[in-house]
Protein backbone atom coordinates (compact mmCIF):
# COMPACT_ATOMS: atom_id res chain seq x y z
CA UNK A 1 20.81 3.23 -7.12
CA UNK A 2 24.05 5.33 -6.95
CA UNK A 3 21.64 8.51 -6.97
CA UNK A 4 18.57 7.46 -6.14
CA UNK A 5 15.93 9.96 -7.11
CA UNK A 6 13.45 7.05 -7.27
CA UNK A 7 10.64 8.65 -5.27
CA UNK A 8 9.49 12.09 -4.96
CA UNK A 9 12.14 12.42 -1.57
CA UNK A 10 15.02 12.57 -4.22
CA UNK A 11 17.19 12.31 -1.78
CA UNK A 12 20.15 11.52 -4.52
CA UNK A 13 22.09 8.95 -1.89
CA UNK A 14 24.11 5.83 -3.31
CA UNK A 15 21.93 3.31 -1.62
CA UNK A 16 24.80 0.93 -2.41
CA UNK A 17 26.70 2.97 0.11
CA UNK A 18 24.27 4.01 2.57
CA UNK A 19 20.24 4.30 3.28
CA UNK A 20 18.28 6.99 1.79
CA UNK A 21 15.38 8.52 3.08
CA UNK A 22 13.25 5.03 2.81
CA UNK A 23 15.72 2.61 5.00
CA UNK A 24 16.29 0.69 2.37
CA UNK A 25 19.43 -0.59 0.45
CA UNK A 26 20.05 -1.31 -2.91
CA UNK A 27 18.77 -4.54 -3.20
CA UNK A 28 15.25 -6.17 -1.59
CA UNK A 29 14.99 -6.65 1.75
CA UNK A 30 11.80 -8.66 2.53
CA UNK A 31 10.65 -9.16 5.80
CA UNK A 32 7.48 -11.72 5.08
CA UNK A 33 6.37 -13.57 2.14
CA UNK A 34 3.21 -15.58 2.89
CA UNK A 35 -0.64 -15.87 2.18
CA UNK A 36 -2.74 -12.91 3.88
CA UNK A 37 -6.94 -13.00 4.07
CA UNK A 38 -7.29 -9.58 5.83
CA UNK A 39 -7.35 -7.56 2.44
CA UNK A 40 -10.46 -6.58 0.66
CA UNK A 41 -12.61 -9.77 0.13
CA UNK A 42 -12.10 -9.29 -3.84
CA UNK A 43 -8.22 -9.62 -3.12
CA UNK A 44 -8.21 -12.48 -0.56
CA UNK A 45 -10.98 -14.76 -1.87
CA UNK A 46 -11.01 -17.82 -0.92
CA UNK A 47 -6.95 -18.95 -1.21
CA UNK A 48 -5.63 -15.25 0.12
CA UNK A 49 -3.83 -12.32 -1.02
CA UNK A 50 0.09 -13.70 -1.57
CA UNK A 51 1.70 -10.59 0.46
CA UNK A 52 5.33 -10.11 -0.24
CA UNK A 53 6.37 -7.19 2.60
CA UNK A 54 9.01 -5.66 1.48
CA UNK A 55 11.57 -3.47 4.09
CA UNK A 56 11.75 0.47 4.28
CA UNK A 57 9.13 3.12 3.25
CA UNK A 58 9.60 6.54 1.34
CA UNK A 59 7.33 8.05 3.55
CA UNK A 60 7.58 7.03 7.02
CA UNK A 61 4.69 8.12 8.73
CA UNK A 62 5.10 8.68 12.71
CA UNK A 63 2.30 6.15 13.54
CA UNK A 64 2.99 3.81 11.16
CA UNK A 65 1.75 0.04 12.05
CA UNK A 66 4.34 -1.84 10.37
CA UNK A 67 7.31 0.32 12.05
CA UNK A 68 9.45 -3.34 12.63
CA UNK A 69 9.87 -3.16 8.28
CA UNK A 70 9.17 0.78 7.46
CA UNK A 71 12.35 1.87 9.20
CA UNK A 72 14.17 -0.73 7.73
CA UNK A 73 14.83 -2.73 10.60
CA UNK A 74 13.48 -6.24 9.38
CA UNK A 75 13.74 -8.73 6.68
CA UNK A 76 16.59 -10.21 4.73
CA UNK A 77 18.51 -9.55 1.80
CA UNK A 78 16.94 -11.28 -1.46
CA UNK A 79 18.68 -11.73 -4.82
CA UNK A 80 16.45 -10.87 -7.90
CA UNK A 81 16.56 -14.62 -8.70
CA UNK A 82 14.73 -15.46 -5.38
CA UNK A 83 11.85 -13.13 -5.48
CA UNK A 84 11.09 -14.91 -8.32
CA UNK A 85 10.98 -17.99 -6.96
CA UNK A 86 8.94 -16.71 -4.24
CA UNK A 87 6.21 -15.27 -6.03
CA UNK A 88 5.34 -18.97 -7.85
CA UNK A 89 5.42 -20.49 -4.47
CA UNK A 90 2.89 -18.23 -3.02
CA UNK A 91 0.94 -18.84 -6.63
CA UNK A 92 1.85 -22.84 -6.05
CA UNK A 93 -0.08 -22.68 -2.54
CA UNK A 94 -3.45 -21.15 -4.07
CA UNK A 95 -2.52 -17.17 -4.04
CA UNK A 96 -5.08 -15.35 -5.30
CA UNK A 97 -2.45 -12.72 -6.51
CA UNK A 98 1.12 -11.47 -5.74
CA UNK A 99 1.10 -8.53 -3.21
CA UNK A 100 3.40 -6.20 -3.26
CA UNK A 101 3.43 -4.20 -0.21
CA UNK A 102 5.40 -0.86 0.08
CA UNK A 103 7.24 -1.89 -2.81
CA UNK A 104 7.65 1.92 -4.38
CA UNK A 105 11.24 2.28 -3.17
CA UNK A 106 12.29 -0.87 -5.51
CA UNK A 107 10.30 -0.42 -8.57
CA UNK A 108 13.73 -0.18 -10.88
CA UNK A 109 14.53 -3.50 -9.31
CA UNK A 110 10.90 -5.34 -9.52
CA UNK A 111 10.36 -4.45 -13.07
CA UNK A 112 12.75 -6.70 -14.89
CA UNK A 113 11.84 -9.23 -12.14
CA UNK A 114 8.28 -9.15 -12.78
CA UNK A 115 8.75 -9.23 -16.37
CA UNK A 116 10.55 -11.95 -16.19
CA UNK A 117 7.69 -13.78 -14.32
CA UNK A 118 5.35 -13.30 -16.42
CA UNK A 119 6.96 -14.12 -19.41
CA UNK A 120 7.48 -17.77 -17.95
CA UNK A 121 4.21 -18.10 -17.04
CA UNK A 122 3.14 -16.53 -13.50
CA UNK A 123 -0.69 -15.96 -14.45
CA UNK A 124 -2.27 -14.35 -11.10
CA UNK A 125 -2.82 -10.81 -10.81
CA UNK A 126 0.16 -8.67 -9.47
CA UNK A 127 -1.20 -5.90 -6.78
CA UNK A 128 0.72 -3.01 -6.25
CA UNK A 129 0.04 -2.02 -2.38
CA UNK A 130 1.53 1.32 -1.87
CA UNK A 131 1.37 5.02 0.41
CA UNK A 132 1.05 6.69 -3.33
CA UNK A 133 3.90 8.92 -2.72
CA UNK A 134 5.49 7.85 -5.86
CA UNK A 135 6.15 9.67 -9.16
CA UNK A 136 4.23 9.31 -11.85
CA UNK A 137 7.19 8.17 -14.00
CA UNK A 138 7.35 5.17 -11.88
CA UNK A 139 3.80 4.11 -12.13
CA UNK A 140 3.92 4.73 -15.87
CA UNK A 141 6.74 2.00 -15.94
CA UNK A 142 4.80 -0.37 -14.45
CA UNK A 143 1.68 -0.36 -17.07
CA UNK A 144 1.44 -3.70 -18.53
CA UNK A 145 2.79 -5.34 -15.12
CA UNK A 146 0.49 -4.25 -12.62
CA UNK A 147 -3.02 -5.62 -12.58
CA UNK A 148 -4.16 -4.05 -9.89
CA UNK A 149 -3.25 -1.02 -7.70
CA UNK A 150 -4.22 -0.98 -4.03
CA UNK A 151 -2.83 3.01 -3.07
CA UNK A 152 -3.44 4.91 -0.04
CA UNK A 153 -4.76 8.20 0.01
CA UNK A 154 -3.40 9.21 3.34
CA UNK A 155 -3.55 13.07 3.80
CA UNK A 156 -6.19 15.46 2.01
CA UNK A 157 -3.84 18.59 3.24
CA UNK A 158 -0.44 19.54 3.33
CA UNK A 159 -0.87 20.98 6.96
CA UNK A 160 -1.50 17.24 7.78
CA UNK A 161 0.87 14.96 5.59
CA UNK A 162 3.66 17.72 6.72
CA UNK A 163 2.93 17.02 10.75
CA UNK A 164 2.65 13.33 9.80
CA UNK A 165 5.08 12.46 7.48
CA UNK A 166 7.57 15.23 6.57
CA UNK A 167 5.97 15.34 3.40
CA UNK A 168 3.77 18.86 2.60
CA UNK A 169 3.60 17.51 -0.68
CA UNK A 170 1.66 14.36 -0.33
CA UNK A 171 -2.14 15.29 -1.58
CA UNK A 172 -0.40 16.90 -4.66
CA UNK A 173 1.96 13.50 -5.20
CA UNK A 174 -0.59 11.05 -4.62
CA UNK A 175 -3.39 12.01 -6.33
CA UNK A 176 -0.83 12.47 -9.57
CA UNK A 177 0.37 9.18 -9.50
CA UNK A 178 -3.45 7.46 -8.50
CA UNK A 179 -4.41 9.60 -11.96
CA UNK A 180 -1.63 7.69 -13.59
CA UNK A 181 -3.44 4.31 -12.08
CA UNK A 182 -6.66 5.08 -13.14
CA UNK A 183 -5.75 5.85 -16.50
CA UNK A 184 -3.96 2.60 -16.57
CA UNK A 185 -7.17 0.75 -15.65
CA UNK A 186 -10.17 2.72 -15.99
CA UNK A 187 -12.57 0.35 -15.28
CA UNK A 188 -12.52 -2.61 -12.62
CA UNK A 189 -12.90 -5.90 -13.65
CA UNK A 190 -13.35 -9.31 -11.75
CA UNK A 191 -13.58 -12.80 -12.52
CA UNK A 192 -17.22 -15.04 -12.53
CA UNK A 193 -16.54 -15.43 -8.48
CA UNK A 194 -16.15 -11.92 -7.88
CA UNK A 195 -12.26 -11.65 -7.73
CA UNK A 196 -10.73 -8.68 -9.05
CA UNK A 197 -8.59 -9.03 -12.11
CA UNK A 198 -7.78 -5.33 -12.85
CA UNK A 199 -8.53 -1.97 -11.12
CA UNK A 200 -7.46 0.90 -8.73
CA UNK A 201 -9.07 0.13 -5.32
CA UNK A 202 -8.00 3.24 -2.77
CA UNK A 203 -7.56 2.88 0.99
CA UNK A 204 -8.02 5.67 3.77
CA UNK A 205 -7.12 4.95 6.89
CA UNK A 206 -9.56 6.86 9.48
CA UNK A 207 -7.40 8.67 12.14
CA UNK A 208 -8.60 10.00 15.67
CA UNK A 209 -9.53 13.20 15.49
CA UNK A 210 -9.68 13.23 11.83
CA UNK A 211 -13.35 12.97 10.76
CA UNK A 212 -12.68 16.37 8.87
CA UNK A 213 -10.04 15.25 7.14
CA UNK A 214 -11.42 11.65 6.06
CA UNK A 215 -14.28 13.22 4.56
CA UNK A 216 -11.91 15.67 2.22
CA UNK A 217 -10.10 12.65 1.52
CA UNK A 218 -13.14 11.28 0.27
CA UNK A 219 -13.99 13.77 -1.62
CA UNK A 220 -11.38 14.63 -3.16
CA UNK A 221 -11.51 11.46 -4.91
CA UNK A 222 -15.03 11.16 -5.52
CA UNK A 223 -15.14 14.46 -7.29
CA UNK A 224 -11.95 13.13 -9.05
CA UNK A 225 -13.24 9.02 -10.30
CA UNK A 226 -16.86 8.68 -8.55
CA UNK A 227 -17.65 4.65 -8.65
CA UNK A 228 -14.76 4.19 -10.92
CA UNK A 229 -12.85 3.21 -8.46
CA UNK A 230 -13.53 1.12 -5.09
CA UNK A 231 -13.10 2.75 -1.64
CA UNK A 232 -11.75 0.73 1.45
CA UNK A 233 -12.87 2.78 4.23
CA UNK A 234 -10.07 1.77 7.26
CA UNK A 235 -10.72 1.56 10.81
CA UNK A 236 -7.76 -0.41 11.71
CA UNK A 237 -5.66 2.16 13.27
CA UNK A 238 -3.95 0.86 16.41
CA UNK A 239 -1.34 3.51 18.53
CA UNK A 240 1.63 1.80 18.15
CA UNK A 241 4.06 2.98 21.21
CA UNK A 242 3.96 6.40 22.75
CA UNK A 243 3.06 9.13 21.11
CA UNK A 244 4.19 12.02 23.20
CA UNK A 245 4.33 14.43 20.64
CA UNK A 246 1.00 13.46 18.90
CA UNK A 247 -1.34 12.90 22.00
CA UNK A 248 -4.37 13.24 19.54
CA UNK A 249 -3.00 9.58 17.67
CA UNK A 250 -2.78 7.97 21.11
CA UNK A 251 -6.76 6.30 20.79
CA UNK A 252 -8.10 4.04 18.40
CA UNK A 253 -10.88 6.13 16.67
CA UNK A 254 -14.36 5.79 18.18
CA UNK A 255 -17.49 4.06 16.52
CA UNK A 256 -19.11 7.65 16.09
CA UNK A 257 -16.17 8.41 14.44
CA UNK A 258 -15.92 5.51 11.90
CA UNK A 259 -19.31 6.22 11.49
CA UNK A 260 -19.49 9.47 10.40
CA UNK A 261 -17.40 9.10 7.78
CA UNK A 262 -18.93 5.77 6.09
CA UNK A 263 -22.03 8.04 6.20
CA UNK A 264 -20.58 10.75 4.72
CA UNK A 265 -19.11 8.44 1.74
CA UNK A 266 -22.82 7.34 1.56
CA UNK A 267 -24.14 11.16 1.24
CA UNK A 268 -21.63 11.34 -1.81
CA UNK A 269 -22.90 8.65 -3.90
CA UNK A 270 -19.88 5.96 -3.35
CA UNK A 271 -21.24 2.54 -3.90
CA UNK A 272 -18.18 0.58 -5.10
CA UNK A 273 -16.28 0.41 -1.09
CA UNK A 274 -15.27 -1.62 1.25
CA UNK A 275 -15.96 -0.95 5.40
CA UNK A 276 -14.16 -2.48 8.34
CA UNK A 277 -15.84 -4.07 11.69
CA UNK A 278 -14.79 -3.26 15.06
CA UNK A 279 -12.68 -5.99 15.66
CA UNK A 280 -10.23 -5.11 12.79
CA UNK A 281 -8.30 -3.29 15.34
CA UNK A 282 -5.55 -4.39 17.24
CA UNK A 283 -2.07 -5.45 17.10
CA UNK A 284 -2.99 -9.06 16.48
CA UNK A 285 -3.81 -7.79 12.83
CA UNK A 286 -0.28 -7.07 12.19
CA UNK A 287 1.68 -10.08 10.53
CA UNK A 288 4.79 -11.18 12.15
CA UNK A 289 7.02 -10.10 9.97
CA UNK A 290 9.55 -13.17 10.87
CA UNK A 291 10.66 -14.33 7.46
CA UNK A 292 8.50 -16.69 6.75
CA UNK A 293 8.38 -18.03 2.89
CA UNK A 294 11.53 -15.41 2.40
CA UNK A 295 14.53 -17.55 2.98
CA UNK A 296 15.27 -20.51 0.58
């Protein structure tokens, strides 16, 4: 960490001096470690997704949901020692899996820690919930650790991921590191009640005034894995604040909208996906990211 060129920023800070480009210091900050069931039903089941949120973000996107832990402005500092802890107490209270939610900006850190857990005995699968602006070199030290890998495919364009997120390079990124994914688990797999055990399950999030752009999202992919893969088709997007320089994000997206692109992912063939209903949107789908299960 005292030139972090973890992620495809390289932004070369000491993080044990300062914050790089992700908000995030040296060690984990976690904001929230506690059972979710608003993930894909073969993630939450019956017992829920354990989420671990972890601080910061590599990519920062201007109408980011979870701005309270992407700017690196919640959580608390945990030792290596007590992530491990807390990822047997989520398993102790009937996880499904261990989340890992916009963990990227760690990975050095969570390898030896989940290595460590599963060596003494942590048997649910580990989900790595990321933007997929990562480098390939880091998702290539994760095979054997990672069950499953939950990535967004945000931006099909540069145009789009530069206005966005500072980051032209996106489509390019992601889809390089989601080919890493896939190659580390080709095929899903799930238990006899439907859970998933191992695969690559990718999430767009549909944005107003993006119907376009969804649909070369989609596919992209498609052309890339067809029903390889699973699709989560997202409709959650809620305006957080005031956009004044982005007037076109300051709406949730429209039915017709939403629609028009689950129709389009029909019109290509995808089978294996996941859609959203209307009432997925809103703030009250954001967890409170207030510590809970973090602190000893």
């Amino acid at each position: 960490m005292s030139t972090c060129t973890l992620c495809p920023r390289h932004c070369a800070v000491d993080r044990t001096v300062r914050r790089g480009y992700c908000h995030a210091p040296d060690g984990f900050l976690v904001a929230r470690a506690a059972l979710h069931r608003w993930e894909e039903p073969c993630i939450s089941q019956l017992g829920g997704s354990g989420t671990v949120f972890f601080s910061g973000c590599n990519l920062s996107c201007v109408f980011c949901q979870n701005q309270a832990i992407s700017r690196g402005d919640a959580g608390a500092p945990v030792s290596d020692r007590r992530l491990f802890e807390i990822f047997f107490e989520l398993a102790e209270q009937g996880a499904e899996n261990i989340n890992l939610v916009t963990p990227s900006h760690y990975t050095d850190r969570l390898i030896p820690v989940l290595q460590s857990a599963k060596a003494e005995g942590l048997s649910i699968p580990i989900v790595w919930n990321s933007s997929a602006y990562e480098s390939v070199k880091s998702i290539r030290a994760l095979s054997g650790l990672v069950d499953i890998y939950l990535p967004d495919f945000k931006y099909a364009d540069a145009k789009t991921a530069a206005r966005y997120a500072n980051a032209p390079d996106y489509p390019e990124i992601a889809l390089a590191a989601i080919d890493e994914m896939v190659r580390q688990h080709p095929t899903p797999e799930f238990d006899q009640n439907g859970k998933m055990t191992r695969g690559v399950i990718v999430r767009h999030l549909v944005l107003p005034s993006q119907v376009g752009a969804a649909k070369r999202a989609l596919k992209m992919l498609f052309d890339l894995y067809g029903n390889s893969i699973y699709y989560s088709i997202m409709r959650q997007y809620t305006p957080m604040g005031t956009l004044d320089n982005y007037p076109e994000l300051n709406r949730p997206i429209t039915d017709r909208e939403y629609d028009r692109v689950c129709n389009y992912a029909a019109e290509l063939g995808i089978e294996n996906g996941f859609l959203q209903e209307g009432d997925s949107v809103g703030e009250s789908f954001i967890p409170a990211f207030d510590l809970q299960g973090v602190l000893n």
